[in-house]
N, C-alpha and C. Protein backbone atom coordinates (compact mmCIF):
# COMPACT_ATOMS: atom_id res chain seq x y z
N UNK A 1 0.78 -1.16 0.00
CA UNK A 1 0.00 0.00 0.00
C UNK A 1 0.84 1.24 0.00
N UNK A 2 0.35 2.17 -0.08
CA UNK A 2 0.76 3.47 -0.33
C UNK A 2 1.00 4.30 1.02
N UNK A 3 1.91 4.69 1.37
CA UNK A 3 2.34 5.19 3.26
C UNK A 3 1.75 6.41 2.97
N UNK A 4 1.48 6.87 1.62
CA UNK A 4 0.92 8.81 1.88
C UNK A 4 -0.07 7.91 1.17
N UNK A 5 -1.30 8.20 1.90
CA UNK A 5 -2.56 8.86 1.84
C UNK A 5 -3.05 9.82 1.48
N UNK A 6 -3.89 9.95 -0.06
CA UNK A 6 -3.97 11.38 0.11
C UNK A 6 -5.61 11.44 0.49
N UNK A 7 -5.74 12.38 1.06
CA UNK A 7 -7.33 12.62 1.81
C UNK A 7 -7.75 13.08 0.01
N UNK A 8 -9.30 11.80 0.36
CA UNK A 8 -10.51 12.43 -0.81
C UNK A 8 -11.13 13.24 -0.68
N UNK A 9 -11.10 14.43 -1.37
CA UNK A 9 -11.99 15.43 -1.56
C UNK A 9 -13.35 15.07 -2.42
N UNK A 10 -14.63 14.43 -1.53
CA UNK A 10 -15.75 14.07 -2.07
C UNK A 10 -16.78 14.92 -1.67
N UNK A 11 -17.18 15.72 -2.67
CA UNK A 11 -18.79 16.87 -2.31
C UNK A 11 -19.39 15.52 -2.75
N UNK A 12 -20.35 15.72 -1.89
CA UNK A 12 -21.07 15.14 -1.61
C UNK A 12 -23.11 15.69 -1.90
N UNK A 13 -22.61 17.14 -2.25
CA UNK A 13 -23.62 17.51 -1.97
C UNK A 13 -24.57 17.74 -4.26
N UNK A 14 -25.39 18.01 -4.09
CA UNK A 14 -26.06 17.93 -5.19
C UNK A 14 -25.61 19.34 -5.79
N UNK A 15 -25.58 19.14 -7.10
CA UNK A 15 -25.15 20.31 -8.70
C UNK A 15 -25.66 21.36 -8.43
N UNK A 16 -27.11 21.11 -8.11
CA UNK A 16 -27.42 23.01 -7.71
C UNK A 16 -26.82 23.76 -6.36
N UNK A 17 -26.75 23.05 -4.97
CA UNK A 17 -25.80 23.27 -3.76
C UNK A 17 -24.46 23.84 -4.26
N UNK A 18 -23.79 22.46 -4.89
CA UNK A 18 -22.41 22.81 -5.67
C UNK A 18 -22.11 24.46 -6.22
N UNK A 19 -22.66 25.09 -7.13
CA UNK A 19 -23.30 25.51 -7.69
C UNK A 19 -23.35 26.81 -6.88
N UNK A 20 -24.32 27.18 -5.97
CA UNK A 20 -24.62 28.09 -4.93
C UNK A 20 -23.36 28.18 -4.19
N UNK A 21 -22.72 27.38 -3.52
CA UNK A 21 -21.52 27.08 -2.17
C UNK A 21 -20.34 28.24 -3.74
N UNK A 22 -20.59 28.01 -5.15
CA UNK A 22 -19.41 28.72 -5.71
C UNK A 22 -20.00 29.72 -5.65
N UNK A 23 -21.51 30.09 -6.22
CA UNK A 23 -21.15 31.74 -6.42
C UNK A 23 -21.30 32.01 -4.63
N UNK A 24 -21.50 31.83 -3.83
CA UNK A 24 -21.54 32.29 -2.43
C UNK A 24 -19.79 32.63 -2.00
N UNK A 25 -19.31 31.86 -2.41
CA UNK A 25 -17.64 32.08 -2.40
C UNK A 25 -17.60 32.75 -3.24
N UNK A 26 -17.95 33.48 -4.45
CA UNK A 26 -17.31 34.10 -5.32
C UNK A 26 -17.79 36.01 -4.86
N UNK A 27 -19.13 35.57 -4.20
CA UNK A 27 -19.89 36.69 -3.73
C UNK A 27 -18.95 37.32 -2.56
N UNK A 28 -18.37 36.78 -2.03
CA UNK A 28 -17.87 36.96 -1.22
C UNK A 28 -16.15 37.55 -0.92
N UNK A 29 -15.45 36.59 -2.25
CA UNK A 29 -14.37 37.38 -2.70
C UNK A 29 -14.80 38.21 -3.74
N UNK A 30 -15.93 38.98 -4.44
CA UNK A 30 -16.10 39.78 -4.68
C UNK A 30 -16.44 41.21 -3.83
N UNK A 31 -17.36 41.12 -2.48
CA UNK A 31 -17.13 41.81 -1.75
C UNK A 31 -16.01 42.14 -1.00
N UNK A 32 -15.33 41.72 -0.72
CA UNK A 32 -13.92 41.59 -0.63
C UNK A 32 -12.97 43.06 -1.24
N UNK A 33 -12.99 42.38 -2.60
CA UNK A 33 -12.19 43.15 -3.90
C UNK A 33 -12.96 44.53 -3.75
N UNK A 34 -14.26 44.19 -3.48
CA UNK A 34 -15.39 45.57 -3.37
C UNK A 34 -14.25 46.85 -2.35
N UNK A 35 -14.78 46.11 -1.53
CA UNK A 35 -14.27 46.73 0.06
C UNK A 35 -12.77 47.50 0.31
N UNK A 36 -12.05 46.93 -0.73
CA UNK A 36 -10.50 47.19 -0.92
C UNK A 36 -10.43 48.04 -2.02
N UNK A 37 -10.97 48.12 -2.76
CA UNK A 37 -11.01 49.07 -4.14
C UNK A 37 -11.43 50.29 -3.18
N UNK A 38 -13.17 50.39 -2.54
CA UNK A 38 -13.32 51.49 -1.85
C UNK A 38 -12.65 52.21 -0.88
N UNK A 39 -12.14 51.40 -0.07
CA UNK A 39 -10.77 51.69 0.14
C UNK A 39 -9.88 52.41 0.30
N UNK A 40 -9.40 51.76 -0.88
CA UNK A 40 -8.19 52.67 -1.70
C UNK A 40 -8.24 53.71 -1.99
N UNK A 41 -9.91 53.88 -2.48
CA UNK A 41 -10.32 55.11 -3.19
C UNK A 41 -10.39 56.16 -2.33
N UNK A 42 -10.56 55.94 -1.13
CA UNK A 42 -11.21 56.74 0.11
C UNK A 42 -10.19 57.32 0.38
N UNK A 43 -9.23 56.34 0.32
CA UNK A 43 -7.53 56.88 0.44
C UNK A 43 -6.64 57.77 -0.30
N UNK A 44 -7.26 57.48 -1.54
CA UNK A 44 -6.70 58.56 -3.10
C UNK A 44 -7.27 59.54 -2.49
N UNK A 45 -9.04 59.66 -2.67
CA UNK A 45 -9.85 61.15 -2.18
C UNK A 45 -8.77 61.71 -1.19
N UNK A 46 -8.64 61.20 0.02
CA UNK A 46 -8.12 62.02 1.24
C UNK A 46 -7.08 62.50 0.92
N UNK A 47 -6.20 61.43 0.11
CA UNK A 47 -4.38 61.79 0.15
C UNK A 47 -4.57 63.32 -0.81
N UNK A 48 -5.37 63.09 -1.87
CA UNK A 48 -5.44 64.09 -3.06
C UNK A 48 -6.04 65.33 -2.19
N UNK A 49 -7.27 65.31 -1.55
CA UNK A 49 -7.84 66.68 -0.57
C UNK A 49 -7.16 66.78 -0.12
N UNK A 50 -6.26 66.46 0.85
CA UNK A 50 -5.19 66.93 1.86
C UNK A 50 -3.72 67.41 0.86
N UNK A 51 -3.40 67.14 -0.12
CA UNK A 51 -2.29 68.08 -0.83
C UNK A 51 -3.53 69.14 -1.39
N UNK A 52 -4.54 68.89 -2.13
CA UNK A 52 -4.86 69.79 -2.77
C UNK A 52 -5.34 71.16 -1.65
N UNK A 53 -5.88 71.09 -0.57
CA UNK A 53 -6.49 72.30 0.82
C UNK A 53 -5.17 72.44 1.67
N UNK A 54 -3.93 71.59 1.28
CA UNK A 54 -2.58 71.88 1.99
C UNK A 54 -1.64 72.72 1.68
N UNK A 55 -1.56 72.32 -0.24
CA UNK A 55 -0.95 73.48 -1.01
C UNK A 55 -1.86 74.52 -1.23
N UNK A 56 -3.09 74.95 -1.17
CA UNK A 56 -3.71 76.26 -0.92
C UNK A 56 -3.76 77.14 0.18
N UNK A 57 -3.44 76.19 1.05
CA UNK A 57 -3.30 77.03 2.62
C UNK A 57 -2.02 77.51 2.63
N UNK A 58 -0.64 76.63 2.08
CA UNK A 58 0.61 76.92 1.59
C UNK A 58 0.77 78.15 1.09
N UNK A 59 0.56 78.60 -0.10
CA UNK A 59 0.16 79.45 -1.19
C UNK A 59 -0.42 80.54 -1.09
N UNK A 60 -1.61 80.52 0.13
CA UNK A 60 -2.30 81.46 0.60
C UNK A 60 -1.26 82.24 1.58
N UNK A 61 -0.55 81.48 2.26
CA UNK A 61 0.53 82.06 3.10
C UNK A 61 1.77 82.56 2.55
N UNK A 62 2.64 81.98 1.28
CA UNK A 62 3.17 82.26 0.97
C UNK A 62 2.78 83.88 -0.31
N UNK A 63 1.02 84.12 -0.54
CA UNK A 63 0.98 85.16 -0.92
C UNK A 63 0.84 86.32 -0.03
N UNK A 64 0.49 86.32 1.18
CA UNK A 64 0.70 87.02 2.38
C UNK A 64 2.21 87.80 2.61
N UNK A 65 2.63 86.88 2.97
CA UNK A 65 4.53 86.87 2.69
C UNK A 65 4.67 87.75 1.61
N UNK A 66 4.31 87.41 0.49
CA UNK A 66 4.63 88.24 -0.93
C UNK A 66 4.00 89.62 -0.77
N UNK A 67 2.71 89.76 -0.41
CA UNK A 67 2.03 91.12 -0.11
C UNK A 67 2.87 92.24 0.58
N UNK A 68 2.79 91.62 1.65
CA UNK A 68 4.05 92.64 3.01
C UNK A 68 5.24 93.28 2.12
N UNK A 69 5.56 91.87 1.62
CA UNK A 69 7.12 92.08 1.14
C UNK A 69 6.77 93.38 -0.13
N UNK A 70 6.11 93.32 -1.00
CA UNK A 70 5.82 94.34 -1.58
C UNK A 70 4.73 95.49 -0.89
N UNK A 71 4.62 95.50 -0.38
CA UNK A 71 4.13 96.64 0.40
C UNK A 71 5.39 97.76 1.22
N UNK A 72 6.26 96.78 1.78
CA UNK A 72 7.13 97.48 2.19
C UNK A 72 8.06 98.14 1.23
N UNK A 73 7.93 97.17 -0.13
CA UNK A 73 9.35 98.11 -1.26
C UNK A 73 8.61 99.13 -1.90
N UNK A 74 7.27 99.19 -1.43
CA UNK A 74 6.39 100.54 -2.45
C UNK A 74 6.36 101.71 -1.35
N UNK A 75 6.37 101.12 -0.31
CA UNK A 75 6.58 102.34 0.46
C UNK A 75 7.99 102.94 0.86
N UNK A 76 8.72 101.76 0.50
CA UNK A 76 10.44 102.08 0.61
C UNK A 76 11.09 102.58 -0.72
N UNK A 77 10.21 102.48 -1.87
CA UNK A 77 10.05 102.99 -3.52
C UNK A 77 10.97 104.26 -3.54
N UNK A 78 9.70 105.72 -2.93
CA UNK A 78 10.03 107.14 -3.41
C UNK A 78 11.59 107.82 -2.38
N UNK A 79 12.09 106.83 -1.50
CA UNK A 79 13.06 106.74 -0.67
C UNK A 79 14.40 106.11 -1.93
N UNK A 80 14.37 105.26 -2.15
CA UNK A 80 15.25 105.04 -3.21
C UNK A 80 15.60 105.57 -4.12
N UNK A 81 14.35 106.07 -5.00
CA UNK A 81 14.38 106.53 -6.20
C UNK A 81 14.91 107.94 -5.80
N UNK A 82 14.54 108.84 -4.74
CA UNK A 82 15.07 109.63 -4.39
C UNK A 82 16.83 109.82 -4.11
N UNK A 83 17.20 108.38 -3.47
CA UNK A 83 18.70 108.48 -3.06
C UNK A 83 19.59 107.72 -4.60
N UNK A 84 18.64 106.95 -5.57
CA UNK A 84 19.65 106.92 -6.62
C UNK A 84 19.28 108.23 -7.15
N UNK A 85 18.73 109.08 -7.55
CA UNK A 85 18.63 109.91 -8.11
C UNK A 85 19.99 111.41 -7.27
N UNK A 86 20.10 110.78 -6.43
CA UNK A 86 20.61 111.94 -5.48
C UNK A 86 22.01 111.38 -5.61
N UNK A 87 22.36 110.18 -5.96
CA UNK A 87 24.04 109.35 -6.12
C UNK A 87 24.06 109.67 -7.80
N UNK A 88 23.18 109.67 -8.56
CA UNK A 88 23.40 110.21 -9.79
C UNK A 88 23.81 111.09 -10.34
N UNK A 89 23.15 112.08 -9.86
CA UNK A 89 23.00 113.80 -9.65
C UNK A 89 24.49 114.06 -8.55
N UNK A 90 25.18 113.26 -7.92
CA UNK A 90 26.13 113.13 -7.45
C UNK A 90 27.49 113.09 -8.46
N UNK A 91 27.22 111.75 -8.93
CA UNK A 91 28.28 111.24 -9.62
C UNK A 91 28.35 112.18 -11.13
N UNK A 92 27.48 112.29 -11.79
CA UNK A 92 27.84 113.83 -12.62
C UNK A 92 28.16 115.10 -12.12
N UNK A 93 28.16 115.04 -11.22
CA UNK A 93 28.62 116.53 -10.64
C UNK A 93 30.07 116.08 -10.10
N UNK A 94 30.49 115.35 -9.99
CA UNK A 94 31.78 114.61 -9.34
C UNK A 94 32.54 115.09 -10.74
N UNK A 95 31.79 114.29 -11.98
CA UNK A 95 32.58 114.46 -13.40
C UNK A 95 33.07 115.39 -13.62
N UNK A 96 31.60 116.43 -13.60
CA UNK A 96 31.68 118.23 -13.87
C UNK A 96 32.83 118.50 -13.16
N UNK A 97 32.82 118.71 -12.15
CA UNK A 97 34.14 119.20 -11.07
C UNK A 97 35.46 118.61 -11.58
N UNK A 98 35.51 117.31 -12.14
CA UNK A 98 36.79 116.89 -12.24
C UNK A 98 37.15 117.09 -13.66
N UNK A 99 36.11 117.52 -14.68
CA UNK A 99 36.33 118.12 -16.15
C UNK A 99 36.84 119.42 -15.94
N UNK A 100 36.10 120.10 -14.95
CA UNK A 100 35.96 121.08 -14.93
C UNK A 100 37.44 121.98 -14.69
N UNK A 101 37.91 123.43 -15.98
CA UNK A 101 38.91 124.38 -15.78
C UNK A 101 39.12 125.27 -14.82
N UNK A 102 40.08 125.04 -13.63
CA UNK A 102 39.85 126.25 -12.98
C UNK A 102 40.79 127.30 -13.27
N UNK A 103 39.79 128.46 -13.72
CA UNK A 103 40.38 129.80 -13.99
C UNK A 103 41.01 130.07 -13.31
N UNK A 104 40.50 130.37 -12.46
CA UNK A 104 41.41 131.24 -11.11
C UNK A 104 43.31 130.44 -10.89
N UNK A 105 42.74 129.26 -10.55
CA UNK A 105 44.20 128.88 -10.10
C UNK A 105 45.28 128.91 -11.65
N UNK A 106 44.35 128.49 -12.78
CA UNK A 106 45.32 128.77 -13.76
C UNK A 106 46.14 130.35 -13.98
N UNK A 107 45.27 131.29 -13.83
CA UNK A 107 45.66 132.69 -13.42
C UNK A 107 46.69 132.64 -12.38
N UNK A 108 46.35 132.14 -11.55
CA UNK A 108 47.60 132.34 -10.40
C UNK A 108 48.62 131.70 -10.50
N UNK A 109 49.02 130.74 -11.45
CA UNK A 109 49.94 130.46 -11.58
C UNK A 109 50.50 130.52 -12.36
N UNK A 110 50.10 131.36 -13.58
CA UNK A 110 50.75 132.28 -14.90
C UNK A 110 51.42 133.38 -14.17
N UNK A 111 50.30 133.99 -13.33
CA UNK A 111 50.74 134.94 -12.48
C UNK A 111 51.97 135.11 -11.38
N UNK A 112 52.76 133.76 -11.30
CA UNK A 112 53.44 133.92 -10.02
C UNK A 112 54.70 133.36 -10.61
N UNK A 113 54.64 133.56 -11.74
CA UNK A 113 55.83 132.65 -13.01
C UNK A 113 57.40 133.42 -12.70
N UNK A 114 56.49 134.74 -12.78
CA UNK A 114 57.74 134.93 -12.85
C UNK A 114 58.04 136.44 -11.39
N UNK A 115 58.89 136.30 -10.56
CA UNK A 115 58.83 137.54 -9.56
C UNK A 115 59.60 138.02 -9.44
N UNK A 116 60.90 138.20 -9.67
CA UNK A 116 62.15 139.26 -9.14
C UNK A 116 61.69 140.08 -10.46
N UNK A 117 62.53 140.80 -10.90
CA UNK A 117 62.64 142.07 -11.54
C UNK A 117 61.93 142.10 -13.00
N UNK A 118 61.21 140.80 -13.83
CA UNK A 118 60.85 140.56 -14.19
C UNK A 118 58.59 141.10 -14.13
N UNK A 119 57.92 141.95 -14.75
CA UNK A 119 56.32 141.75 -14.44
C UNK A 119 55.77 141.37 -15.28
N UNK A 120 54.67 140.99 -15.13
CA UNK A 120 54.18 140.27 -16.61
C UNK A 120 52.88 141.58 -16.84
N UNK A 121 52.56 142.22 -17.62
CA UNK A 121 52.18 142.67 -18.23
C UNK A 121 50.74 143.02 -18.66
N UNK A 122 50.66 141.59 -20.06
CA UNK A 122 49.50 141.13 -19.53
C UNK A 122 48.97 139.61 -20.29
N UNK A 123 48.33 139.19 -20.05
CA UNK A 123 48.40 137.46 -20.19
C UNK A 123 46.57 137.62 -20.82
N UNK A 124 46.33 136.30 -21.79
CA UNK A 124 45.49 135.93 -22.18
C UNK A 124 45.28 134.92 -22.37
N UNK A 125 43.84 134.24 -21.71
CA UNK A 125 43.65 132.83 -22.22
C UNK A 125 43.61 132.52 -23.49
N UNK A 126 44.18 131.78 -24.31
CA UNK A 126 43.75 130.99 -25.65
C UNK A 126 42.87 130.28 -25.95
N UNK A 127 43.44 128.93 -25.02
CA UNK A 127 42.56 127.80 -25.06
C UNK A 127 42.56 127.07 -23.43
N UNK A 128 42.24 126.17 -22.84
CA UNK A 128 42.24 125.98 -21.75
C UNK A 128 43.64 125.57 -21.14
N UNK A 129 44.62 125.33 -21.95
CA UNK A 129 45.88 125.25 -21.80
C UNK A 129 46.81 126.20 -22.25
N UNK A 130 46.59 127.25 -22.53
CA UNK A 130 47.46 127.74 -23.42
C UNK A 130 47.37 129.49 -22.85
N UNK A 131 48.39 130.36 -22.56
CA UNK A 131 48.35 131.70 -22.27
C UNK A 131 49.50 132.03 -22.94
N UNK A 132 48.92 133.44 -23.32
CA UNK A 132 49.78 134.23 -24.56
C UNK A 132 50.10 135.38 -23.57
N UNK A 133 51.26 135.72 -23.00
CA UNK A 133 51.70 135.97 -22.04
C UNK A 133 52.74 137.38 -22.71
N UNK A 134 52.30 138.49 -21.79
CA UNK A 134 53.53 139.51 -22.22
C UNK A 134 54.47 139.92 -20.91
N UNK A 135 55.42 139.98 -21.00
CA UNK A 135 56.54 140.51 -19.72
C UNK A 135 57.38 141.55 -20.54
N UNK A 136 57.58 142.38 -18.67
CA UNK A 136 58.40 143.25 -19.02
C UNK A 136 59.57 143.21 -18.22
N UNK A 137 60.96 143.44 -18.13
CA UNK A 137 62.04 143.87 -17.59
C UNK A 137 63.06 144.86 -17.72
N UNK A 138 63.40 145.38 -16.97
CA UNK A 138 64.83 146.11 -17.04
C UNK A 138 65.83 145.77 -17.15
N UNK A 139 66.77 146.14 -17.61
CA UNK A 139 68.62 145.68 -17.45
C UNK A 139 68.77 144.17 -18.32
N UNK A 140 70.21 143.89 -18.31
CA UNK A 140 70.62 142.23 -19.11
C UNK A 140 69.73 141.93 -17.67
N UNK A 141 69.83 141.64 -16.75
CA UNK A 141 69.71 140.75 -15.60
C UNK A 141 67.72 140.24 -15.60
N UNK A 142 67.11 140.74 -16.06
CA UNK A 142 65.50 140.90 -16.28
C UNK A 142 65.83 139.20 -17.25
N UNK A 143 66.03 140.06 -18.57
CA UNK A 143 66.15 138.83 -19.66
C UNK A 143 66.69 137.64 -18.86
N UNK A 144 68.18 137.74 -18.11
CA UNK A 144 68.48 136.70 -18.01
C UNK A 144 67.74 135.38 -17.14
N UNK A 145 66.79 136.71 -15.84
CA UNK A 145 66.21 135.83 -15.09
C UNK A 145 65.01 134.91 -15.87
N UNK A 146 64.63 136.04 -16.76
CA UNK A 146 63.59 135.23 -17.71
C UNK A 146 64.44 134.00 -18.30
N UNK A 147 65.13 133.91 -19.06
CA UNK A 147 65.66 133.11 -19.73
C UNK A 147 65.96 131.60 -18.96
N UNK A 148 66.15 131.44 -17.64
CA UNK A 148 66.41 130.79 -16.83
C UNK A 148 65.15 130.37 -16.44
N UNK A 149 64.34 130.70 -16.00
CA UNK A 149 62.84 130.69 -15.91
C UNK A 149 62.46 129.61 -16.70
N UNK A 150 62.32 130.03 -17.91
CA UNK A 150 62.11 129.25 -19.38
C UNK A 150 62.77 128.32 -18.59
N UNK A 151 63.77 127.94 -18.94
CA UNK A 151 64.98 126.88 -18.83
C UNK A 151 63.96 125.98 -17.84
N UNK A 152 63.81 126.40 -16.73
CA UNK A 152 63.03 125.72 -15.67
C UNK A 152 61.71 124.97 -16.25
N UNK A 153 61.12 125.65 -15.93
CA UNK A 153 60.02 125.35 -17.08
C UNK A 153 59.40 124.04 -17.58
N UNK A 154 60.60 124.38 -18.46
CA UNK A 154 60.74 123.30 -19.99
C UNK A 154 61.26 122.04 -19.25
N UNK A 155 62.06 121.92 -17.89
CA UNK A 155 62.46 120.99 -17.81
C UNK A 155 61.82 120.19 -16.44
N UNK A 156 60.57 120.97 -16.29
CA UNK A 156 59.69 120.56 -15.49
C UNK A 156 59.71 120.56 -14.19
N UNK A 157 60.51 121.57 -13.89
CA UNK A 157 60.64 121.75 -12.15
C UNK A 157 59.51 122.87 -11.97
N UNK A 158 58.81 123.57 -12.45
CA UNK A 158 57.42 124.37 -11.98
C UNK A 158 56.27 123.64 -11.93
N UNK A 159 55.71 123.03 -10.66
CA UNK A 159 54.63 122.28 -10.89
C UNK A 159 53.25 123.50 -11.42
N UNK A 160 52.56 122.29 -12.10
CA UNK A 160 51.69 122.88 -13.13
C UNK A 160 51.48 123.30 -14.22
N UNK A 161 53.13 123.86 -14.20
CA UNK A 161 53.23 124.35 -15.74
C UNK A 161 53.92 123.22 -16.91
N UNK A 162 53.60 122.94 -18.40
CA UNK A 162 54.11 121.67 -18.66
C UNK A 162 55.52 122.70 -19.29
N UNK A 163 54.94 123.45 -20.25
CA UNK A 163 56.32 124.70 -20.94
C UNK A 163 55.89 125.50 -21.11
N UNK A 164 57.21 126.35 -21.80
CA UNK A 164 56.85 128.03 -22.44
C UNK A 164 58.21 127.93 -23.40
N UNK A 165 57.04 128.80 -24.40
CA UNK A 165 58.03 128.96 -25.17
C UNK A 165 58.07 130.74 -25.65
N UNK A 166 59.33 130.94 -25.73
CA UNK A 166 59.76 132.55 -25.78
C UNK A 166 59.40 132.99 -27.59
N UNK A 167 58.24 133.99 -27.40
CA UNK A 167 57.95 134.70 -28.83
C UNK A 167 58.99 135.73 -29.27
N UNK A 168 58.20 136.59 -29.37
CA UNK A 168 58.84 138.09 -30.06
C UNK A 168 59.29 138.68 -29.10
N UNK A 169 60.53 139.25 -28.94
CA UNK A 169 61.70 139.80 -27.95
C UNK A 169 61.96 141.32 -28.92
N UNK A 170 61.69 142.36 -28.00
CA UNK A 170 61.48 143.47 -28.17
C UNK A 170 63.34 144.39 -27.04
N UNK A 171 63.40 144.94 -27.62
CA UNK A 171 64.40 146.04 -26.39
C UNK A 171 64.05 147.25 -27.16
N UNK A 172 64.11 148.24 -26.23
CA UNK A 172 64.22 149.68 -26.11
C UNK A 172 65.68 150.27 -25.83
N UNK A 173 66.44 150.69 -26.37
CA UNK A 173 67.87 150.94 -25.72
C UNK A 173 67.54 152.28 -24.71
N UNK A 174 66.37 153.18 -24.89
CA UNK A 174 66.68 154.49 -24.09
C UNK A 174 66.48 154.20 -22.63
N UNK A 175 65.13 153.38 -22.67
CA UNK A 175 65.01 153.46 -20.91
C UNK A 175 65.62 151.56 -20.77
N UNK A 176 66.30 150.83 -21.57
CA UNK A 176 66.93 149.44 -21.26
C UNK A 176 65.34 148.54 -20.83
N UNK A 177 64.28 148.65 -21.17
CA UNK A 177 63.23 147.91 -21.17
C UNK A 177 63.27 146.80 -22.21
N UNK A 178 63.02 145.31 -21.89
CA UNK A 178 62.71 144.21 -22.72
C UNK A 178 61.13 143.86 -22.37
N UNK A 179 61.02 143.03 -23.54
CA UNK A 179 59.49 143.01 -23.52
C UNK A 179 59.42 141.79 -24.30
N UNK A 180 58.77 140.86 -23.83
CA UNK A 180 59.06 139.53 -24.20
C UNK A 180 57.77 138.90 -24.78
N UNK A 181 57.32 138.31 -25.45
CA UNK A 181 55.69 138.18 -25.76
C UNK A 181 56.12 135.73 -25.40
N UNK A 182 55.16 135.43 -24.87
CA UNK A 182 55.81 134.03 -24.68
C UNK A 182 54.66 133.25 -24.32
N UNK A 183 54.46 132.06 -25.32
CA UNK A 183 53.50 131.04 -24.94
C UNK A 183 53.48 130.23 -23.49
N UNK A 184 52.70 130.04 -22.58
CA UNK A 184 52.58 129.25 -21.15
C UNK A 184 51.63 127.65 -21.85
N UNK A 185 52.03 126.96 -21.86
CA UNK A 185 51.26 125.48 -21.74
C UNK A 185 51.47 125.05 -20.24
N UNK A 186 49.54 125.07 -19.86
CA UNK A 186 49.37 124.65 -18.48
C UNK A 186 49.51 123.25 -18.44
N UNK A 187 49.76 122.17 -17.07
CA UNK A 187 49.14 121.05 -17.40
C UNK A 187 47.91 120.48 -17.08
């Protein structure tokens, strides 16, 4: 004989029972599948409402945030626009000033060219660099200081001035007056 046994599975019961006992089992893992689908679904609904009323409450806060934040740069606006306008209006006027010729000191230092026995006469601007310059002196010693002057000058020991150059040279023998006519290039 056979040591495994296998147990008979004998229904016993009649085709229509048979029959009923399946769809009653089938009714049953159909409610089942029912119950788990709904479920799930109940679970999608919630998961989906809860991002969708989570990111609006989000959003709603983060446009709050955004409001303030522009509220404060519209009222912090005519404050700005005021101080770039005032660093603008700055910084061209910085230019102006640093384009800008000053007469005066160029005068004063045509003017102070030359001082022992040597006067200057009289001087005219040209161009913003440039003075057409007349001097007068007495004696050789006038010329010579002029002449030395020049010399200086040209070789750049007068700050400010870059050169000069000596024009039309005039003498008078009765009263020993020279009279010198001489270009100044400022720098």
């Amino acid at each position: 004989m056979n040591t495994e046994e296998k147990p008979l599975n004998l229904n016993l019961l009649p085709n229509q029972a048979k029959f009923q006992a399946e769809r009653m089992k089938l009714q049953a893992l159909f409610k089942k599948i029912m119950i788990y689908a709904i479920v799930v679904w109940v679970v999608i609904v919630v998961i989906v409402g809860a991002l969708y009323f989570g990111s609006d409450y989000v959003l709603g806060l983060e446009a709050k945030k955004y409001s303030q934040t522009l509220a404060s740069y519209k009222a912090m606006a005519p404050e700005v626009v005021v101080g770039q306008t005032l660093k603008y209006r700055a910084k061209m006027l910085g230019q102006v000033l640093k384009e800008r010729f000053e007469y005066s000191s160029a005068f004063e230092r045509v003017n102070s060219l030359f001082k022992e026995n040597v006067k200057i006469v009289k001087f005219e601007l040209k161009d913003k660099e440039r003075f057409d310059v007349q001097v007068e002196g007495n004696g050789p010693g006038a010329i010579d200081y002029l002449e030395s002057r020049v010399a200086e000058v040209n070789e750049g020991k007068v700050e400010g001035v870059d050169r000069a150059v000596i024009g039309e040279v005039t003498h008078t023998q009765n009263d020993d007056k020279w009279k010198v006519n001489l270009e100044v290039y400022l720098k």
